[in-house]
Protein backbone atom coordinates (compact mmCIF):
# COMPACT_ATOMS: atom_id res chain seq x y z
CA UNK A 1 87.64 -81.14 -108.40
CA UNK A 2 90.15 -81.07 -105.40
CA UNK A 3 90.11 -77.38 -103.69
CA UNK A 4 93.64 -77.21 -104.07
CA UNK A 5 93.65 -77.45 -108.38
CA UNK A 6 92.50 -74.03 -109.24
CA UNK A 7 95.46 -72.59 -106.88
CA UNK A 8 97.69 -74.87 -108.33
CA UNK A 9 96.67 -73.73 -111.71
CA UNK A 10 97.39 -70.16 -111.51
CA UNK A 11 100.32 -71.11 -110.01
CA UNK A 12 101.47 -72.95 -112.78
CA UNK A 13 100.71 -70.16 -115.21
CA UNK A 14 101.90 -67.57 -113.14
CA UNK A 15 105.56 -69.03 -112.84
CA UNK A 16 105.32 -69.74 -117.07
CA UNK A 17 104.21 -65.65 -118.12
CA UNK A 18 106.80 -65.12 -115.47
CA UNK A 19 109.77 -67.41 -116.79
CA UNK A 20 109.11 -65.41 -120.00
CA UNK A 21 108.87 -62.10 -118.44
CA UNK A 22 105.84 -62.11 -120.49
CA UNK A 23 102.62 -61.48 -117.46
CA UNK A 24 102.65 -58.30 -119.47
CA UNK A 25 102.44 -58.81 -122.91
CA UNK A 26 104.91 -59.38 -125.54
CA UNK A 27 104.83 -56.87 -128.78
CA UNK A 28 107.22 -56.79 -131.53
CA UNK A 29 106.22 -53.14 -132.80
CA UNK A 30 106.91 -51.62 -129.34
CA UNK A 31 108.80 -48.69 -130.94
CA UNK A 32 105.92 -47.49 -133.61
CA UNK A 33 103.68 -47.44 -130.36
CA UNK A 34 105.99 -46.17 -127.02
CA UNK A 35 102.89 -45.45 -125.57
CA UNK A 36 102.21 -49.15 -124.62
CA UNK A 37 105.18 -48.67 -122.23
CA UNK A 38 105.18 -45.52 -121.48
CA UNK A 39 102.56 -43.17 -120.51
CA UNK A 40 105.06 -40.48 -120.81
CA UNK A 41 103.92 -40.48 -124.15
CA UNK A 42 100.87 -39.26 -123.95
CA UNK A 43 99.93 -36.64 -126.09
CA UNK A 44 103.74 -36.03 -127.66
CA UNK A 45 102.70 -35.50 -131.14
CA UNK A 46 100.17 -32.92 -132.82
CA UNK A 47 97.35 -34.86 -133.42
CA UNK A 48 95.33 -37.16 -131.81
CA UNK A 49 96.80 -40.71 -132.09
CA UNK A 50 94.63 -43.88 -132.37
CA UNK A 51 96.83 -47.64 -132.69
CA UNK A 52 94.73 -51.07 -133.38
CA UNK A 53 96.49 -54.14 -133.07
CA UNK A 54 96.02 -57.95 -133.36
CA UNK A 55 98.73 -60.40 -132.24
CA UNK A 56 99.13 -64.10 -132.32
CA UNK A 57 101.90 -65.71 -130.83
CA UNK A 58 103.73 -68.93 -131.50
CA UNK A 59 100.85 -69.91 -133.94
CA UNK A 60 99.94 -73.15 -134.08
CA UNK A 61 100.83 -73.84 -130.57
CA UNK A 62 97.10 -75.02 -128.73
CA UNK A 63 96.27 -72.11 -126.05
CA UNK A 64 98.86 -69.78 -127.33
CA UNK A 65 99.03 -65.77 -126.23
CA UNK A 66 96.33 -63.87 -128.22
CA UNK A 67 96.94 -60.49 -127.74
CA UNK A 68 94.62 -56.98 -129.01
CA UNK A 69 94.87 -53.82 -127.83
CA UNK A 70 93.48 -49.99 -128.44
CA UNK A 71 94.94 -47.41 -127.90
CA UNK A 72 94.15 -43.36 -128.24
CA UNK A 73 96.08 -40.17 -126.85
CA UNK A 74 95.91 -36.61 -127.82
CA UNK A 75 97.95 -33.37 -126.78
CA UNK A 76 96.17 -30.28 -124.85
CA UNK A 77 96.58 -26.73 -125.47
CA UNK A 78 99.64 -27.64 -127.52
CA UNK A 79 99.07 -24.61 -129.66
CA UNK A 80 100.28 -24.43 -133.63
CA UNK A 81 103.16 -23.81 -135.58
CA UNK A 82 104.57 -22.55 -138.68
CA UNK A 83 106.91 -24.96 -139.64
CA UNK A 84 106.79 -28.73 -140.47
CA UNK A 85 109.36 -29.78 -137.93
CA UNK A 86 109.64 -27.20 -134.93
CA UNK A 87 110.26 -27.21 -131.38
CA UNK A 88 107.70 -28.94 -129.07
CA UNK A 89 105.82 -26.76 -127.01
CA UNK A 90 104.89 -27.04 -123.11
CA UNK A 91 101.63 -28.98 -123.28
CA UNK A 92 99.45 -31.43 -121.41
CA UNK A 93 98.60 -34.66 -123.03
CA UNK A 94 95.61 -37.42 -121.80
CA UNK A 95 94.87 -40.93 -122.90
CA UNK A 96 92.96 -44.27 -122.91
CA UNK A 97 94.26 -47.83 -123.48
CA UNK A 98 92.91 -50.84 -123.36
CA UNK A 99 94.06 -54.32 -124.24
CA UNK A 100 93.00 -57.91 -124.05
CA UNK A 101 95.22 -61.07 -124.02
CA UNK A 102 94.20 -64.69 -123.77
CA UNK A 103 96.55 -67.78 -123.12
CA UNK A 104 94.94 -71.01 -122.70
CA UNK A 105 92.35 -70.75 -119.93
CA UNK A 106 93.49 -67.58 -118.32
CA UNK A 107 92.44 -63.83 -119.90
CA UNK A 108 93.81 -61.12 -118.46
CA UNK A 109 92.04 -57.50 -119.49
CA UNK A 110 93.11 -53.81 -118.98
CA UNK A 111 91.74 -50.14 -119.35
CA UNK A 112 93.81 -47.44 -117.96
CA UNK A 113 93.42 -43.80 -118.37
CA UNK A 114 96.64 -41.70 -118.87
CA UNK A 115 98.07 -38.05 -118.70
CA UNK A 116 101.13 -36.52 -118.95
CA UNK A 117 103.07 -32.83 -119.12
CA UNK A 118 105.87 -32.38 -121.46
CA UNK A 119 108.30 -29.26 -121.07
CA UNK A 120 110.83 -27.95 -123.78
CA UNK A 121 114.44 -27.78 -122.03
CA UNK A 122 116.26 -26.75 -124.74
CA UNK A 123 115.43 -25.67 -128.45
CA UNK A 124 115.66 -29.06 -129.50
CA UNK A 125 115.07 -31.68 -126.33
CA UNK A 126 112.23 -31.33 -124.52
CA UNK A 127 111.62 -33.94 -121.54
CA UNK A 128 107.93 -35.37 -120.21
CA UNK A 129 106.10 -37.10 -117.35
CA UNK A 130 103.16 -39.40 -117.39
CA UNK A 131 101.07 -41.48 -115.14
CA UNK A 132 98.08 -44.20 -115.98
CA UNK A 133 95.87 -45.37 -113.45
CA UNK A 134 93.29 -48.11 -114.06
CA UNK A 135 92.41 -51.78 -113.52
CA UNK A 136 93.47 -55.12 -114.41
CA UNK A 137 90.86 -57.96 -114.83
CA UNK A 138 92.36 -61.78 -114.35
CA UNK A 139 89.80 -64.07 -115.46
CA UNK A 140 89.80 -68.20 -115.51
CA UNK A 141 87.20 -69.91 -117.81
CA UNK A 142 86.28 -73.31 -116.54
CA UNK A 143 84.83 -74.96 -119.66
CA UNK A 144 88.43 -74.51 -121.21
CA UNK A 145 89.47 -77.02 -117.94
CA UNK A 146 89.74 -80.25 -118.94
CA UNK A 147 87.89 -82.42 -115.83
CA UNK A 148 88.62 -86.04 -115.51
CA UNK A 149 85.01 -86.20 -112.80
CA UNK A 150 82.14 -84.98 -115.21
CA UNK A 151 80.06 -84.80 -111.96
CA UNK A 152 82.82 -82.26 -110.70
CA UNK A 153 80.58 -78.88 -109.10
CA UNK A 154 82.87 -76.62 -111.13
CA UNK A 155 81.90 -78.14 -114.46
CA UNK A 156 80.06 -75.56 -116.68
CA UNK A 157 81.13 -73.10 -113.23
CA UNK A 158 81.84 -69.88 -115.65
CA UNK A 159 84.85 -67.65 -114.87
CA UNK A 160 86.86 -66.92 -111.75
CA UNK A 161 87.53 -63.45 -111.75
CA UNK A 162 89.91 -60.97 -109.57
CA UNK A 163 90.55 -57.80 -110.42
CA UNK A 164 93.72 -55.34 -109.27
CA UNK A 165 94.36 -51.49 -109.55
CA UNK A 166 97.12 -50.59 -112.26
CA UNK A 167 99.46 -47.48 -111.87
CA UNK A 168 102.33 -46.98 -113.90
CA UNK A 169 104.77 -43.72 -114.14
CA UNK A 170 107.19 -42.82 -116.79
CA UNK A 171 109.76 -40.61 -118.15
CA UNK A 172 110.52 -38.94 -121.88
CA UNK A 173 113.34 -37.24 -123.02
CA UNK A 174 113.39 -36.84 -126.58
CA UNK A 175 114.28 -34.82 -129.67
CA UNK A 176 114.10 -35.31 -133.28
CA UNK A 177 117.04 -37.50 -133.31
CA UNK A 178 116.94 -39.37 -129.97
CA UNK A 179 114.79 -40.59 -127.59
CA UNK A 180 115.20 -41.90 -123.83
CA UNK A 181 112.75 -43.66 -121.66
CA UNK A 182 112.32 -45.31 -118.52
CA UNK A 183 109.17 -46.50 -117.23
CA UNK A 184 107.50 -48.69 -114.76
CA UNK A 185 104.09 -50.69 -114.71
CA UNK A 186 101.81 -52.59 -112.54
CA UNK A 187 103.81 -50.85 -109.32
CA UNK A 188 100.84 -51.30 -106.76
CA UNK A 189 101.61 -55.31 -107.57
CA UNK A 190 98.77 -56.07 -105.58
CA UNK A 191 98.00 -53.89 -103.08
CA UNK A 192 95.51 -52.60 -105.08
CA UNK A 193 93.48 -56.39 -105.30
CA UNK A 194 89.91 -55.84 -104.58
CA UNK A 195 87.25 -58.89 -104.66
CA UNK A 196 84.20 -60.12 -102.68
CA UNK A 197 85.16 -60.68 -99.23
CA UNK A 198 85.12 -64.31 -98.13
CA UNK A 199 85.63 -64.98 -101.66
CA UNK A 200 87.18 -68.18 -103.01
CA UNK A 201 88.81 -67.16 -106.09
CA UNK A 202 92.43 -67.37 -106.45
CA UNK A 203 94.53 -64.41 -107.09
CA UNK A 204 97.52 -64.12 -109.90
CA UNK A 205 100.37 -62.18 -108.03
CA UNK A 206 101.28 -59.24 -110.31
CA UNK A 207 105.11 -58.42 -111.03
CA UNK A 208 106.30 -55.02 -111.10
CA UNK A 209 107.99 -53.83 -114.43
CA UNK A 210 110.76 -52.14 -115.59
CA UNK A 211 111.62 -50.63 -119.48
CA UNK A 212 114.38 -49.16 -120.11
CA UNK A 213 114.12 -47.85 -124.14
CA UNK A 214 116.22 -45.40 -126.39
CA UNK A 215 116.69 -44.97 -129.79
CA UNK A 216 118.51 -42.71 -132.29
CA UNK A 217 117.59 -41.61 -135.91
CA UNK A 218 120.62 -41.19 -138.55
CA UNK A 219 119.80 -39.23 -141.46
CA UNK A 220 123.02 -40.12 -144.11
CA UNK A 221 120.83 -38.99 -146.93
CA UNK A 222 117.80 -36.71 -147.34
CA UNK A 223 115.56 -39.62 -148.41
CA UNK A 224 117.20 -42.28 -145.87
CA UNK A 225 116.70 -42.82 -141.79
CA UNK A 226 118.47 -45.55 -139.75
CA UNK A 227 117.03 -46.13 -136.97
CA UNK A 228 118.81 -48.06 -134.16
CA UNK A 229 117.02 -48.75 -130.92
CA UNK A 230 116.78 -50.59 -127.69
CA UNK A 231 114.63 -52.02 -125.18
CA UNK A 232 115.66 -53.55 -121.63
CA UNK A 233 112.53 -55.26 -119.60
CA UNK A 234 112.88 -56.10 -115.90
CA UNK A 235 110.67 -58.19 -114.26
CA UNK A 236 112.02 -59.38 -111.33
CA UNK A 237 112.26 -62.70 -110.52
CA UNK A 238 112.92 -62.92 -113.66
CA UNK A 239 115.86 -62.21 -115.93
CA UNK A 240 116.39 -58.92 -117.74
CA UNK A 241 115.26 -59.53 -121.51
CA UNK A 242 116.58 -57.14 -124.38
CA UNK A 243 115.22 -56.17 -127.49
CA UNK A 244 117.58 -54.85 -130.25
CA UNK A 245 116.00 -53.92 -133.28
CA UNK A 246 116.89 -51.52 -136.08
CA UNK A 247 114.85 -50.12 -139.51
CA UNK A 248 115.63 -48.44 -142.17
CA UNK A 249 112.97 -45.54 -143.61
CA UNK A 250 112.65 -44.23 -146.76
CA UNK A 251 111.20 -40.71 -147.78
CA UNK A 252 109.99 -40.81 -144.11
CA UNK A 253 106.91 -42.70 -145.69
CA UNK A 254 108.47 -46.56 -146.04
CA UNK A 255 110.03 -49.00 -143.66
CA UNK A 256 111.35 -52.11 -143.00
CA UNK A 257 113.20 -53.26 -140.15
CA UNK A 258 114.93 -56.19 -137.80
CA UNK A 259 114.60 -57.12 -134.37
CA UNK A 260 116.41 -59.67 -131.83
CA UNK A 261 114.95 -60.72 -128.57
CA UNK A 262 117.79 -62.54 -126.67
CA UNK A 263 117.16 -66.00 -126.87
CA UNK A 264 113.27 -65.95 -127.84
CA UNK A 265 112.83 -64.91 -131.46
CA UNK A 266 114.34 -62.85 -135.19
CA UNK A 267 111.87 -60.24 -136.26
CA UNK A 268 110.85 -58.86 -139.62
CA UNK A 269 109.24 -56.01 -139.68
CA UNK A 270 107.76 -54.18 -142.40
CA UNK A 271 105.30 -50.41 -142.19
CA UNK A 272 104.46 -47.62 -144.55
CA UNK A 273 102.42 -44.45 -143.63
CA UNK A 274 99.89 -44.33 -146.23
CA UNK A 275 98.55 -40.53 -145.76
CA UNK A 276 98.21 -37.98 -143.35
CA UNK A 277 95.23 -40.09 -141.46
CA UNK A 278 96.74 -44.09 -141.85
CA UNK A 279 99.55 -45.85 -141.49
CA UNK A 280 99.55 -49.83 -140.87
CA UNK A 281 102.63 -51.81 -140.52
CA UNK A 282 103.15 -55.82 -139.69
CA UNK A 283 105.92 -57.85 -137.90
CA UNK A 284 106.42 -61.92 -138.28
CA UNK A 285 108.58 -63.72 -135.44
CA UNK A 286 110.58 -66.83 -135.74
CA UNK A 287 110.75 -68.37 -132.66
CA UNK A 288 114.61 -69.02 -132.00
CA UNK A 289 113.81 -71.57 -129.15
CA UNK A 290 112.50 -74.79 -128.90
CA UNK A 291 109.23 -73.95 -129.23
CA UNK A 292 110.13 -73.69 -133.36
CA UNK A 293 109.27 -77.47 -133.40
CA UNK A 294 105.70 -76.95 -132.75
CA UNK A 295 104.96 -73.19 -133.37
CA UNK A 296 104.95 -71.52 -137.01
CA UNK A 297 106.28 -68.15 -135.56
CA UNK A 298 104.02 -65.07 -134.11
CA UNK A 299 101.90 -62.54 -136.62
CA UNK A 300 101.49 -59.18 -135.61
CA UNK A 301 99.58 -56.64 -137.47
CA UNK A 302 99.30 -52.77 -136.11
CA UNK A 303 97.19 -50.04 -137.88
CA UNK A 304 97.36 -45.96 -136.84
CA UNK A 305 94.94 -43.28 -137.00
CA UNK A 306 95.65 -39.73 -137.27
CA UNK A 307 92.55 -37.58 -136.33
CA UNK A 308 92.72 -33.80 -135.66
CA UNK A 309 95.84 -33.53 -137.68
CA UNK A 310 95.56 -30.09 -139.18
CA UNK A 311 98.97 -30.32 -140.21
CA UNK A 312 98.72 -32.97 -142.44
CA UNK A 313 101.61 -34.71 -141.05
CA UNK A 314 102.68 -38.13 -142.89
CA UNK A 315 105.81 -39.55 -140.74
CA UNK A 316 105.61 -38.80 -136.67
CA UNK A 317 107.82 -36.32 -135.50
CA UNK A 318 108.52 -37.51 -132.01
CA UNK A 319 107.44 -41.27 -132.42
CA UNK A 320 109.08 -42.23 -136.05
């Protein structure tokens, strides 16, 4: 195989997960699980918090984004309260994320550890600051390369790997009502690529990332939440993308819900929190560009654990 192919190659899939602001990955259910974004989050309810979640995108497209992820956080010395709904107290939070996502020949695999502080400013808004460190693994499987010399050296070669440090940083400020974020991710781009010196492997540049979320809760009736909210992604060079979404909860226990990503796809979205320990919710995507012709939308399913939660809490009080 020429020398100059595998370059090429990355190349060519760099510029595509960039054109789609997608060389981080895409999710639909961003706003049941902030802490994907944000590692602000860390730690903001009273329990610790445990997501699971399977994505396929643009199904039935060959070498389509697969996309999985775990994630886990938990508050320290938060301390306990009377009441069901009460003011957050000053606390620390840590936690661990990891996520895997495939398209076509390249895999790209994280694992970052988290922490963050979160301070009461008022008796209702309370503001907090996280950081996760860890590494990102870019991997290239040859026997998914198609090779038009059989006797090519890099037949049956296994992967080409390169691996790059991680930080991200972030900012909360929320209440029971509202919620404003800002947050950035892969910020080292790639200062932080380490690999064998002398080695041959290509590297995939990594793009620094921007989200910008908020979101508001409307209570018109005891039983009945709306719940408007927004996400901006920046990924320069490419353009901003929005997410507008709303969903409507019932009892604090049922949802379902909307979303628009400008230009890309409509989401459904439906979730119900089934007890005090699960809650599992599920999102479908029609694709809105031309990739409808040969894609049968995206399926995403997410599923939450509750451990430690002495309070038997149902509905999230900061993440709802």
């Amino acid at each position: 195989m020429n020398r100059y192919l595998l370059p090429i190659l990355f190349i060519l899939l760099a510029c595509t997960l960039q054109a789609k602001a997608q060389q981080r990955p895409q999710y639909s259910q961003y706003m049941v699980n902030n802490y994907l974004l944000n590692p602000a989050i860390t730690g903001i309810e009273d329990y610790a918090d445990i997501r699971v979640s399977h994505r396929r995108q643009w199904v039935g497209l060959d070498g389509a984004p697969v996309t999985s992820y775990v994630t886990a956080h938990t508050p320290l010395n938060k301390g306990a309260a009377s009441t069901k709904y009460h003011r957050a107290l000053a606390h620390h939070g840590v936690g661990v994320a990891f996520h895997t996502d495939k398209t076509g020949p390249l895999r790209r695999t994280g694992i970052t550890g988290s922490y963050a502080y979160h301070l009461p400013l008022t008796r209702s808004i309370n503001v907090s600051a996280g950081a996760a460190v860890g590494i990102i693994r870019n991997s290239v499987n040859t026997s998914d390369l198609e090779f038009t010399n059989p006797n090519d050296p890099l037949v049956g070669g296994g992967d080409f790997n390169n691996n790059v440090l991680d930080l991200n940083l972030g900012l909360w400020l929320y209440s029971e009502s509202f919620s404003v974020g800002v947050a950035g991710a892969q910020l080292l781009e790639d200062v932080g690529s380490f690999q064998a010196e002398g080695s041959r492997n290509p590297t995939l540049d990594l793009q620094r990332h921007y989200f910008i979320t908020g979101a508001y809760r409307f209570s018109p009736t005891e039983s009945l939440d709306i719940i408007p909210s927004v996400m901006v992604k920046m990924a320069a060079p490419s353009p901003a993308a929005i997410d507008a979404n709303v969903r409507v909860m019932y009892n604090r226990q049922f949802w379902v819900g909307a979303s628009y990503r400008h230009e890309d796809a409509l989401v459904g979205m439906v979730g119900v929190y089934i007890s005090p320990l699960l809650d599992i919710s599920y999102s479908y995507d029609a694709t809105l560009s031309n990739l409808n012709r040969v894609s049968a939308g995206t399926h995403e399913v997410v599923v939450g654990f509750k451990l430690l939660n002495n309070r038997k809490i149902i509905c999230p009080q900061w993440i709802w």
